[in-house]
Protein backbone atom coordinates (compact mmCIF):
# COMPACT_ATOMS: atom_id res chain seq x y z
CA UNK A 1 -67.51 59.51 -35.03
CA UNK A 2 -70.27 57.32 -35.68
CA UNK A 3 -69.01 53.55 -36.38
CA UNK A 4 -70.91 53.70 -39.59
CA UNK A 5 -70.45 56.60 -41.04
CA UNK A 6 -66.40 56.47 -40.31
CA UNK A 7 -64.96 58.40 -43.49
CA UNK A 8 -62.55 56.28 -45.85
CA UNK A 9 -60.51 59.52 -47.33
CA UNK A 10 -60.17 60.78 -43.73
CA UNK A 11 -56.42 62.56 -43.75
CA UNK A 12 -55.42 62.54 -40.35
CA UNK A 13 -52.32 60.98 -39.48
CA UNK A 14 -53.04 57.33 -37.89
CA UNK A 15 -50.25 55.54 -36.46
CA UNK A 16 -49.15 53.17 -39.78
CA UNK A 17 -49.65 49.65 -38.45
CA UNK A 18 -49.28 50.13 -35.06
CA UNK A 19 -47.49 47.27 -33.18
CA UNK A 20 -50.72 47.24 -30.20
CA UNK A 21 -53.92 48.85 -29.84
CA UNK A 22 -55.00 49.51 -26.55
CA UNK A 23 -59.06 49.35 -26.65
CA UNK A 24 -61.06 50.84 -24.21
CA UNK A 25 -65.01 50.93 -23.91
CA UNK A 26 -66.49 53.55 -21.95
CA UNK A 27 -69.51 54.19 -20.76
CA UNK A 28 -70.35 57.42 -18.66
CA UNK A 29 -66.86 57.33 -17.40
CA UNK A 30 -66.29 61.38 -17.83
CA UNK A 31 -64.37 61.74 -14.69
CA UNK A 32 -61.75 59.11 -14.71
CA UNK A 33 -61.62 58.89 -18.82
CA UNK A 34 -59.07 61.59 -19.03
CA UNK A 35 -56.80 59.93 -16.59
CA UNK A 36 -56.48 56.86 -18.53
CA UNK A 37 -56.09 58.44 -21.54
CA UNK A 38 -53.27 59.89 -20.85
CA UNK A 39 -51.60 56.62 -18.80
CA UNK A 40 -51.76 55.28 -22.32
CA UNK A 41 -50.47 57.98 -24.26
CA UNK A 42 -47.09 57.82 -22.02
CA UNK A 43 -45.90 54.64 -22.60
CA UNK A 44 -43.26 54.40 -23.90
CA UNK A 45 -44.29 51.83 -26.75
CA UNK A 46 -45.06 54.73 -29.07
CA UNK A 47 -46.43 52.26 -32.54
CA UNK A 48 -49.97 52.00 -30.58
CA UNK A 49 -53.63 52.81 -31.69
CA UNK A 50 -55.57 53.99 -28.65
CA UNK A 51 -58.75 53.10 -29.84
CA UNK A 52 -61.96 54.65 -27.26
CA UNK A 53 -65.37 52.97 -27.84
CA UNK A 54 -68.12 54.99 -26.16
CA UNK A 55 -70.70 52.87 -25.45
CA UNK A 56 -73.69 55.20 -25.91
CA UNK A 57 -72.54 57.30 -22.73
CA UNK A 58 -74.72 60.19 -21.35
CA UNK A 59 -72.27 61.89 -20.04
CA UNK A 60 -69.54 63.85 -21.46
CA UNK A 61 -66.84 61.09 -21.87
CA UNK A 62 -67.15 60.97 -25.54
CA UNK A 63 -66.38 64.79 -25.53
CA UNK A 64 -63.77 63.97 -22.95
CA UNK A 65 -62.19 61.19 -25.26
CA UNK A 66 -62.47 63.66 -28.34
CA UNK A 67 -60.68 66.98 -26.66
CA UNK A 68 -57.83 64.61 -25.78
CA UNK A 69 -57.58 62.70 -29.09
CA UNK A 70 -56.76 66.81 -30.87
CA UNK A 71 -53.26 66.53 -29.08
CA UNK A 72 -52.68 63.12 -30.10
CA UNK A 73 -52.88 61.56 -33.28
CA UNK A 74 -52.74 57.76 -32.06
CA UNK A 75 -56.28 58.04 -29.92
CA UNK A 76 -59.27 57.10 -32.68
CA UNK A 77 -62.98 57.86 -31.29
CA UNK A 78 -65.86 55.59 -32.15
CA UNK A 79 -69.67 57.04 -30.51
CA UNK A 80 -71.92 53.69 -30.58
CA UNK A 81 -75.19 55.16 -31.03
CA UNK A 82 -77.27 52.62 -28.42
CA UNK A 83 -75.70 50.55 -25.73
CA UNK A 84 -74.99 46.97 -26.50
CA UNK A 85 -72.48 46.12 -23.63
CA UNK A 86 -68.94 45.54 -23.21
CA UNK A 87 -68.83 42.88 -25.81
CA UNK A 88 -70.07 44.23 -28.42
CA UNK A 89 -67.93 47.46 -27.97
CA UNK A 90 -65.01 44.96 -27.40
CA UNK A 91 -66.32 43.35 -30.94
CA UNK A 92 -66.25 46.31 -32.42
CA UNK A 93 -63.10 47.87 -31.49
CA UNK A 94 -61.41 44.31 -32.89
CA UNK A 95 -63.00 44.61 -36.17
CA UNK A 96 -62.11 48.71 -36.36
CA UNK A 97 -58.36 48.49 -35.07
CA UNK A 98 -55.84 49.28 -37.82
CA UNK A 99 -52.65 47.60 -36.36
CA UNK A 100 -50.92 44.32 -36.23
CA UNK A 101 -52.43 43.18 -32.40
CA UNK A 102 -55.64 44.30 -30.40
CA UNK A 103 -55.63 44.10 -26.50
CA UNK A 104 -58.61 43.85 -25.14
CA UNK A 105 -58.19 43.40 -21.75
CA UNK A 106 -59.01 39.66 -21.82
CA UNK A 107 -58.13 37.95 -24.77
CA UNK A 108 -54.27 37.57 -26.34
CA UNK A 109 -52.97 39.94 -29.04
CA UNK A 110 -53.73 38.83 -32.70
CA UNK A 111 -51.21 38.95 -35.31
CA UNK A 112 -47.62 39.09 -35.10
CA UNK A 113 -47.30 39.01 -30.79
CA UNK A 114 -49.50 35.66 -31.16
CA UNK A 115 -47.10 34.25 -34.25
CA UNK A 116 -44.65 35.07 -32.19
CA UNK A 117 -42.86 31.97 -30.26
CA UNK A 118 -42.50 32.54 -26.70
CA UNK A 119 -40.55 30.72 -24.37
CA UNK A 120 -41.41 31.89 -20.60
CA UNK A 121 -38.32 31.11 -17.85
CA UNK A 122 -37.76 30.79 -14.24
CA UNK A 123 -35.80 29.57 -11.64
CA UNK A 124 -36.51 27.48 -8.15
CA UNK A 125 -35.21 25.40 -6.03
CA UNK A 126 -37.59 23.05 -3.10
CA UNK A 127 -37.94 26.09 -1.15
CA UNK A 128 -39.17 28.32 -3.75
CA UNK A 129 -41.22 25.56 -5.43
CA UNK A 130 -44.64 26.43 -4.21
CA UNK A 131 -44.19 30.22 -5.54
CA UNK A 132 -43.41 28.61 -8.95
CA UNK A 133 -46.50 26.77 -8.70
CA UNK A 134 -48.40 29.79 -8.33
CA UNK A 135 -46.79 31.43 -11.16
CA UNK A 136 -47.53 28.43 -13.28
CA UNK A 137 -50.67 28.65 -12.59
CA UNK A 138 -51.22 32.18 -13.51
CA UNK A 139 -49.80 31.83 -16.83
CA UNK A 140 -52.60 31.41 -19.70
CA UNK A 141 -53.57 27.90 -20.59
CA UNK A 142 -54.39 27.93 -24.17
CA UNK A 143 -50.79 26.66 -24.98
CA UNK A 144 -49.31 29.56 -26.65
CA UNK A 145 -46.08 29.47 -24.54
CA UNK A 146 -43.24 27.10 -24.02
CA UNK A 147 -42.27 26.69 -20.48
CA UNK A 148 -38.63 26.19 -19.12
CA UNK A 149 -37.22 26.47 -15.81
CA UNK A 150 -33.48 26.48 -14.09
CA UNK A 151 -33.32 23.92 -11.80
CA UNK A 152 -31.28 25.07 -8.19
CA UNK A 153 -32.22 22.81 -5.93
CA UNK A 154 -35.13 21.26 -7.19
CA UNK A 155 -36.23 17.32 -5.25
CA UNK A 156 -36.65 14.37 -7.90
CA UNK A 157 -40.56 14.43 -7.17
CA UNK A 158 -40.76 18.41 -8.12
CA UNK A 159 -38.50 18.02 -11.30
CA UNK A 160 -40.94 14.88 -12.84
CA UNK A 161 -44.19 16.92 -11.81
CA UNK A 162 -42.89 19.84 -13.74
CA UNK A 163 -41.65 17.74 -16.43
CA UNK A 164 -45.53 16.59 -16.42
CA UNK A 165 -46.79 20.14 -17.04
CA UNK A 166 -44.44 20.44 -19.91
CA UNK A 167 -41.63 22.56 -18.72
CA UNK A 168 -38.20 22.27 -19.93
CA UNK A 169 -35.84 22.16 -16.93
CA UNK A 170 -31.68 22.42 -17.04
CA UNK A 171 -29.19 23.26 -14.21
CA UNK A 172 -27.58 26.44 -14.89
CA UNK A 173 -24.18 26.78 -15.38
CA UNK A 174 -21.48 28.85 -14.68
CA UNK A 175 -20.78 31.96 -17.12
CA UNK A 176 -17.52 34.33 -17.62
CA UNK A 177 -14.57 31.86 -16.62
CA UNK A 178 -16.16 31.09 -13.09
CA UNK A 179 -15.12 28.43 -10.81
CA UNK A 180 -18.34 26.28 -10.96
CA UNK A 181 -17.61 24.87 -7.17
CA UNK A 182 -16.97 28.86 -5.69
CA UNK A 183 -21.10 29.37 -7.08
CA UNK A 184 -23.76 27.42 -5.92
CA UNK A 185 -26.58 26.40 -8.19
CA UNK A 186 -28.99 30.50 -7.03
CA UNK A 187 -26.07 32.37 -7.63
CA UNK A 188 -25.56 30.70 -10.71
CA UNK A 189 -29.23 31.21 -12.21
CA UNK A 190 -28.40 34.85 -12.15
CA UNK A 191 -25.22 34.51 -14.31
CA UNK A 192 -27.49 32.21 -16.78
CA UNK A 193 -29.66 35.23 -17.35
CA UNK A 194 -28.00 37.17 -19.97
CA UNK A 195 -27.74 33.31 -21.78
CA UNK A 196 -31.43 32.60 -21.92
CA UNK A 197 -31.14 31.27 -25.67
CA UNK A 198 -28.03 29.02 -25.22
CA UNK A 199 -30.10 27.15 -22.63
CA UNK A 200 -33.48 27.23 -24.33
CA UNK A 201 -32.44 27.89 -27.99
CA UNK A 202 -35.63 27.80 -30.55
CA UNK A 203 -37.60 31.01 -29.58
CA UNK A 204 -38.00 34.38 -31.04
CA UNK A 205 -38.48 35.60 -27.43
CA UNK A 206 -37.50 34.99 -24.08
CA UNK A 207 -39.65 36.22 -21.23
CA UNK A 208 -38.28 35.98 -17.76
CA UNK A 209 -40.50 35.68 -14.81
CA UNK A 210 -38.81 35.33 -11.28
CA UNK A 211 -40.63 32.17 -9.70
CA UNK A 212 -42.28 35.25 -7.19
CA UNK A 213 -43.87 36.77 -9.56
CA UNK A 214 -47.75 35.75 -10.68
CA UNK A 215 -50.24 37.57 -13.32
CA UNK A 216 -53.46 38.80 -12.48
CA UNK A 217 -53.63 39.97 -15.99
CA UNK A 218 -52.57 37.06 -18.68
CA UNK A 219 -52.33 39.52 -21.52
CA UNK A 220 -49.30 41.81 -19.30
CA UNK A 221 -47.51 38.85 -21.56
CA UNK A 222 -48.32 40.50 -24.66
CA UNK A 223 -47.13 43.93 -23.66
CA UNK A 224 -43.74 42.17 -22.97
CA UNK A 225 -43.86 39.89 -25.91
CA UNK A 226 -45.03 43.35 -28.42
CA UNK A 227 -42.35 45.41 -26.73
CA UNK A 228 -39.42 42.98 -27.05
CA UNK A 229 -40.52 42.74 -30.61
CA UNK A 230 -40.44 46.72 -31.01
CA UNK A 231 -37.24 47.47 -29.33
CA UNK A 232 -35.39 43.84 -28.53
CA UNK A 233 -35.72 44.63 -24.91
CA UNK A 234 -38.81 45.18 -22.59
CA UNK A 235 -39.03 45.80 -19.36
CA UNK A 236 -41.37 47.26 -16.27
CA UNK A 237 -40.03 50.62 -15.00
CA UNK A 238 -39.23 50.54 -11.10
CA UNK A 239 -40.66 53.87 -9.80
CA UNK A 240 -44.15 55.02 -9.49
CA UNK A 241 -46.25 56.98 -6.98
CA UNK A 242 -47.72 53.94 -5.43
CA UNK A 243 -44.55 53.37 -4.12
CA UNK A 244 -42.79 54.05 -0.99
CA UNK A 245 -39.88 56.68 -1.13
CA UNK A 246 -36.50 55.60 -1.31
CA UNK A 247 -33.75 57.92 -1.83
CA UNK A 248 -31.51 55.55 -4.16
CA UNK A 249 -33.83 55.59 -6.79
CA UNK A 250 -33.51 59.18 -7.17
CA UNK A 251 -30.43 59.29 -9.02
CA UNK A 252 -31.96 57.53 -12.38
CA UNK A 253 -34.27 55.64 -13.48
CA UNK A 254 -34.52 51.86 -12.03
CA UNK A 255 -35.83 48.65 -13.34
CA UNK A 256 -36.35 45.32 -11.76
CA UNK A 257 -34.98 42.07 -13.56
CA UNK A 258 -37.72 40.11 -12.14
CA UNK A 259 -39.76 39.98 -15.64
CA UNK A 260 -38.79 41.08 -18.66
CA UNK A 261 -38.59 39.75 -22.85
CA UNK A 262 -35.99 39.93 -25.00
CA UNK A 263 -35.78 38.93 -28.38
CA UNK A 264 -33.47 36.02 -29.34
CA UNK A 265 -31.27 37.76 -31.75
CA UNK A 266 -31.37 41.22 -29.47
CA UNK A 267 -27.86 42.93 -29.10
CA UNK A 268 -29.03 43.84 -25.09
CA UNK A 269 -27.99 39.73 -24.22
CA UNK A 270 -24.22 40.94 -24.69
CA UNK A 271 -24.52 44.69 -23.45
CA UNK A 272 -26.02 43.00 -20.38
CA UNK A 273 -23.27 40.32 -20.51
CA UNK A 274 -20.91 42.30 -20.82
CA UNK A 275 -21.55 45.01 -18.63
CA UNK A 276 -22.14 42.31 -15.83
CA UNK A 277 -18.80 40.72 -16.34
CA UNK A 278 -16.94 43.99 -16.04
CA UNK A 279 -18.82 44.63 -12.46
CA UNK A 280 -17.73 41.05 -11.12
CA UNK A 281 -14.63 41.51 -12.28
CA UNK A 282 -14.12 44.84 -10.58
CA UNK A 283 -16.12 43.81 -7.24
CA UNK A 284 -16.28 40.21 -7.32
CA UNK A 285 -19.75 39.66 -6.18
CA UNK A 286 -22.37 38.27 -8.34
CA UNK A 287 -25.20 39.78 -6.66
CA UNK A 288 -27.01 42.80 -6.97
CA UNK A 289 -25.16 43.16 -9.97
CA UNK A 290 -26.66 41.22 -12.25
CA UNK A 291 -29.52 43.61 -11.45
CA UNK A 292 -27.14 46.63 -11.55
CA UNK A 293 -25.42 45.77 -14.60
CA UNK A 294 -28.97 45.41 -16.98
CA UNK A 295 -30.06 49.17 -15.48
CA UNK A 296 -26.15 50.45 -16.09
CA UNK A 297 -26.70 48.69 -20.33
CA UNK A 298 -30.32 50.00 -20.29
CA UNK A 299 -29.23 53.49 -18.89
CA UNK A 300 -26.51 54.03 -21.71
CA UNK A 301 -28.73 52.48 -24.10
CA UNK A 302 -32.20 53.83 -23.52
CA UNK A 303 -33.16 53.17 -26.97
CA UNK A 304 -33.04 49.23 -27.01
CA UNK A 305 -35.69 48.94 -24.55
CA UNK A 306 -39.47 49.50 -24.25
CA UNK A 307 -40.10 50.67 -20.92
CA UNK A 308 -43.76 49.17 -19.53
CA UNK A 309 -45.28 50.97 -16.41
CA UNK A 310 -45.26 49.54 -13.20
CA UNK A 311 -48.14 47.86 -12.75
CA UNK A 312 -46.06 44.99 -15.30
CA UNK A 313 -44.04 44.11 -12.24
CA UNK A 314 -45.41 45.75 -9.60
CA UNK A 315 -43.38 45.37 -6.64
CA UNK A 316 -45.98 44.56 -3.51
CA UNK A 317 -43.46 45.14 -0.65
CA UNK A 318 -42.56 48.61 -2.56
CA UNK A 319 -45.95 49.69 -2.42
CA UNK A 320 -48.84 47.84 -1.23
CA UNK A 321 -51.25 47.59 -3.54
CA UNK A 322 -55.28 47.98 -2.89
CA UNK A 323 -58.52 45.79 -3.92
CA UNK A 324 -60.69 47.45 -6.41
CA UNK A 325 -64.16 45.83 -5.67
CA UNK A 326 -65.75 47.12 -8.65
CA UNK A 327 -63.32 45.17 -11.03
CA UNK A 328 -62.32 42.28 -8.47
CA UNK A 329 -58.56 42.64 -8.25
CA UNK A 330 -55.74 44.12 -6.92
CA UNK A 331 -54.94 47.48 -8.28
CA UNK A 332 -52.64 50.27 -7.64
CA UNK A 333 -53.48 52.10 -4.11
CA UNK A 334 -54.23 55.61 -5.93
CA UNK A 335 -57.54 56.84 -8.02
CA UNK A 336 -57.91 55.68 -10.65
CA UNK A 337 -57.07 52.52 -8.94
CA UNK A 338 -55.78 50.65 -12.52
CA UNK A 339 -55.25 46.75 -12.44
CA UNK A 340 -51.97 45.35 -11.71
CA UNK A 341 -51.09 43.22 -14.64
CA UNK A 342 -48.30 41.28 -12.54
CA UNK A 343 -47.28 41.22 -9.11
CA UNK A 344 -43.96 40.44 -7.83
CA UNK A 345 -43.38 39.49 -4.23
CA UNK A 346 -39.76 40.06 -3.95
CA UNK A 347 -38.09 40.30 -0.89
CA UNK A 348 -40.53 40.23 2.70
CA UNK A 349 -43.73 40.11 0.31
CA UNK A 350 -43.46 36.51 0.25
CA UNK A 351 -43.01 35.68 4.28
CA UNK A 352 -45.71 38.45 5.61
CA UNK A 353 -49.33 39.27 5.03
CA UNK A 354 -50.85 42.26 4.33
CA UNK A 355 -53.55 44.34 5.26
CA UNK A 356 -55.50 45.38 1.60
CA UNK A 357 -56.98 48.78 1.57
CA UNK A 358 -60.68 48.12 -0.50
CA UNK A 359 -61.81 51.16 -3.11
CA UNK A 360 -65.25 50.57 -1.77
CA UNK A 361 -63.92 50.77 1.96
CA UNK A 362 -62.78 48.50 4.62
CA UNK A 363 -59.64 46.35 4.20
CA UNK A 364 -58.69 42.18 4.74
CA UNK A 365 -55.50 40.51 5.43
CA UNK A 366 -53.96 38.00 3.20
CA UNK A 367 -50.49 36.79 1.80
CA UNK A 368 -50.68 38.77 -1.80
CA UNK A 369 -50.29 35.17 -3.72
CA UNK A 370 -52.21 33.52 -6.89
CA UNK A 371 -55.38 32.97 -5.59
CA UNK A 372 -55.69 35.68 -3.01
CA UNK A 373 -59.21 37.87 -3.27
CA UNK A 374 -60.91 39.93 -0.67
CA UNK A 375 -63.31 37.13 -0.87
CA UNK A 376 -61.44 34.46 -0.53
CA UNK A 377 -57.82 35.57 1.85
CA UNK A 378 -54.84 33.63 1.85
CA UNK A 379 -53.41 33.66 5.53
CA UNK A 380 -50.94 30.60 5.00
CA UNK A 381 -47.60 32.05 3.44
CA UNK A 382 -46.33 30.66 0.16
CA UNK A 383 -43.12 29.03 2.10
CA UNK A 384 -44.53 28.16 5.55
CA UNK A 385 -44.84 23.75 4.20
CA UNK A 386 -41.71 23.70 3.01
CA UNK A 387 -39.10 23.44 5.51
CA UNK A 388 -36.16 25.79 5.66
């Protein structure tokens, strides 16, 4: 379909102010186009608008987009009839897109997600406070956000520097009838989880990011933000191809509590509660079950969460991931080698480097931090200053 000849008493059944629109230009991208296609069509967000601008291609990914857009209602096809770039198509595709918010790839979300207020939460102590800078750091700049951190162990120097960036820092406290001296100030950040807007009240969402996680890709926010919005709940799955096997995550699904937005008034804050005070109760360790008890609510209740793919936590040590030198990031280590929106370096990803696999060959070693580019390695690890 031409962009100006688009028919206004077309009857086809368009998504009814879809929640995002995923936009994506193409030019002479026939072999991979497919592919992407249908990594869109199975999130499970289903209120999107998959909106394919081909930029003029002489190939056959128009043809492509249109033979996949017959089994799927959502996908909308726009043929540009001369090349004008990535912008313009980018232009375009904001001005054509039927829903509530457009991402684009590098801008935020318009309507709703960007009305929406956000309040993005750690946790660190003096040890972890260098990874928090780096996840600071990450985070868009444009203001959009609140920022709020637990403080477990944080020095008087690092708690008026981050009071200086604007973040809102409390202690946590302890939750279900705990004995505050038996918990020290980690353990209890976990139990302060399922209370995000008790400590921070004033949001419509809360978006968790473990101080080990960082975002190559500012607008993985939105996804969050417009999925906690659709469901009360999102949330990265934890299994993917990319990543190494391990037999335990066989038995269901898995998600990691290292980022993830919930809405403020969202039932899932007492499911979670409550499913995590029944497991200390019957074991009487806090951890892993503060991550156990969110997949055990989410698994009963797989219809209060959006599920986001991997690459919206993707867990480095689980699967390293590769350097795509045509779009200068880190991507998944599989064709078609998509971005990695965030990357979490939980457990040995933050003490040991790596050695990065390039699409265009060859490989470097660096520590997978904020920063970090085939260009430009990081061989000094995030906690090596700061003394143990």
């Amino acid at each position: 379909m031409d962009a100006s000849s688009a028919d206004p008493g077309e009857t086809r059944a368009w998504p009814i102010n879809p929640l995002v629109i995923i936009a994506i230009p193409v030019l002479n991208s026939a072999g991979t186009l497919e592919r992407s296609l249908r990594s869109a069509m199975a999130q499970t967000m289903h209120n999107i608008e998959i909106l394919v601008i081909d930029d003029a291609s002489t190939d056959d990914s128009a043809d492509v987009a249109d033979l996949v857009s017959h089994e799927d209602p959502r996908i909308r096809v726009i043929r540009l009839p001369a090349n004008g770039g990535k912008a313009r198509a980018m232009n375009l595709a904001t001005s054509e897109a039927r829903g509530l918010g457009c991402r684009n790839g590098s801008e935020r979300m318009n309507g709703p997600v960007a009305a929406t207020r956000v309040v993005v939460v750690s946790a660190a102590d003096h040890r972890f406070m260098p990874l928090l800078r780096g996840m600071l750091a990450s985070l868009p700049q444009a203001g959009f956000i609140d920022l709020a951190c637990l403080d477990i162990g944080l020095t008087f120097a690092e708690l008026d520097w981050l009071g200086r960036q604007g973040v809102r820092v409390v202690p946590p406290a302890v939750h279900f009838g705990l004995a505050m001296d038996d918990h020290p100030p980690t353990l209890r950040s976990f139990l302060a989880r399922p209370f995000l807007p008790d400590y921070f009240p004033g949001s419509d969402v809360y978006e968790w990011l473990d101080s080990d996680v960082w975002l190559q890709d500012v607008t993985v926010l939105d996804w969050y933000i417009a999925g906690a919005l659709a469901s009360g709940f999102a949330i990265a799955h934890e299994s993917d191809r990319g990543y190494r096997f391990q037999a335990w995550l066989l038995s269901r699904d898995h998600i990691n509590v290292g980022m993830f937005a919930v809405r403020a008034v969202a039932p899932q804050w007492r499911l979670w509660a409550d499913c995590y005070e029944a497991a200390i109760a019957r074991t009487g360790a806090l951890v892993p079950h503060d991550q156990f008890a969110l997949n055990q609510a989410l698994h009963r209740r797989p219809d209060l969460a959006t599920f986001l793919d991997p690459g919206c936590n993707w867990i480095c040590d689980r699967g390293t991931p590769m350097w795509n030198d045509a779009e200068a990031g880190f991507c998944k280590p599989y064709p078609p080698y998509a971005a990695i929106g965030a990357l979490h370096l939980a457990g040995p990803a933050k003490r040991r480097s790596y050695q990065i696999r390039r699409t265009g060959g060859g490989m470097f070693e660096t520590y997978i931090v904020h920063g970090a580019a085939a260009d430009h390695p990081v061989l000094t690890g995030p906690l090596d200053a700061v003394a143990a």
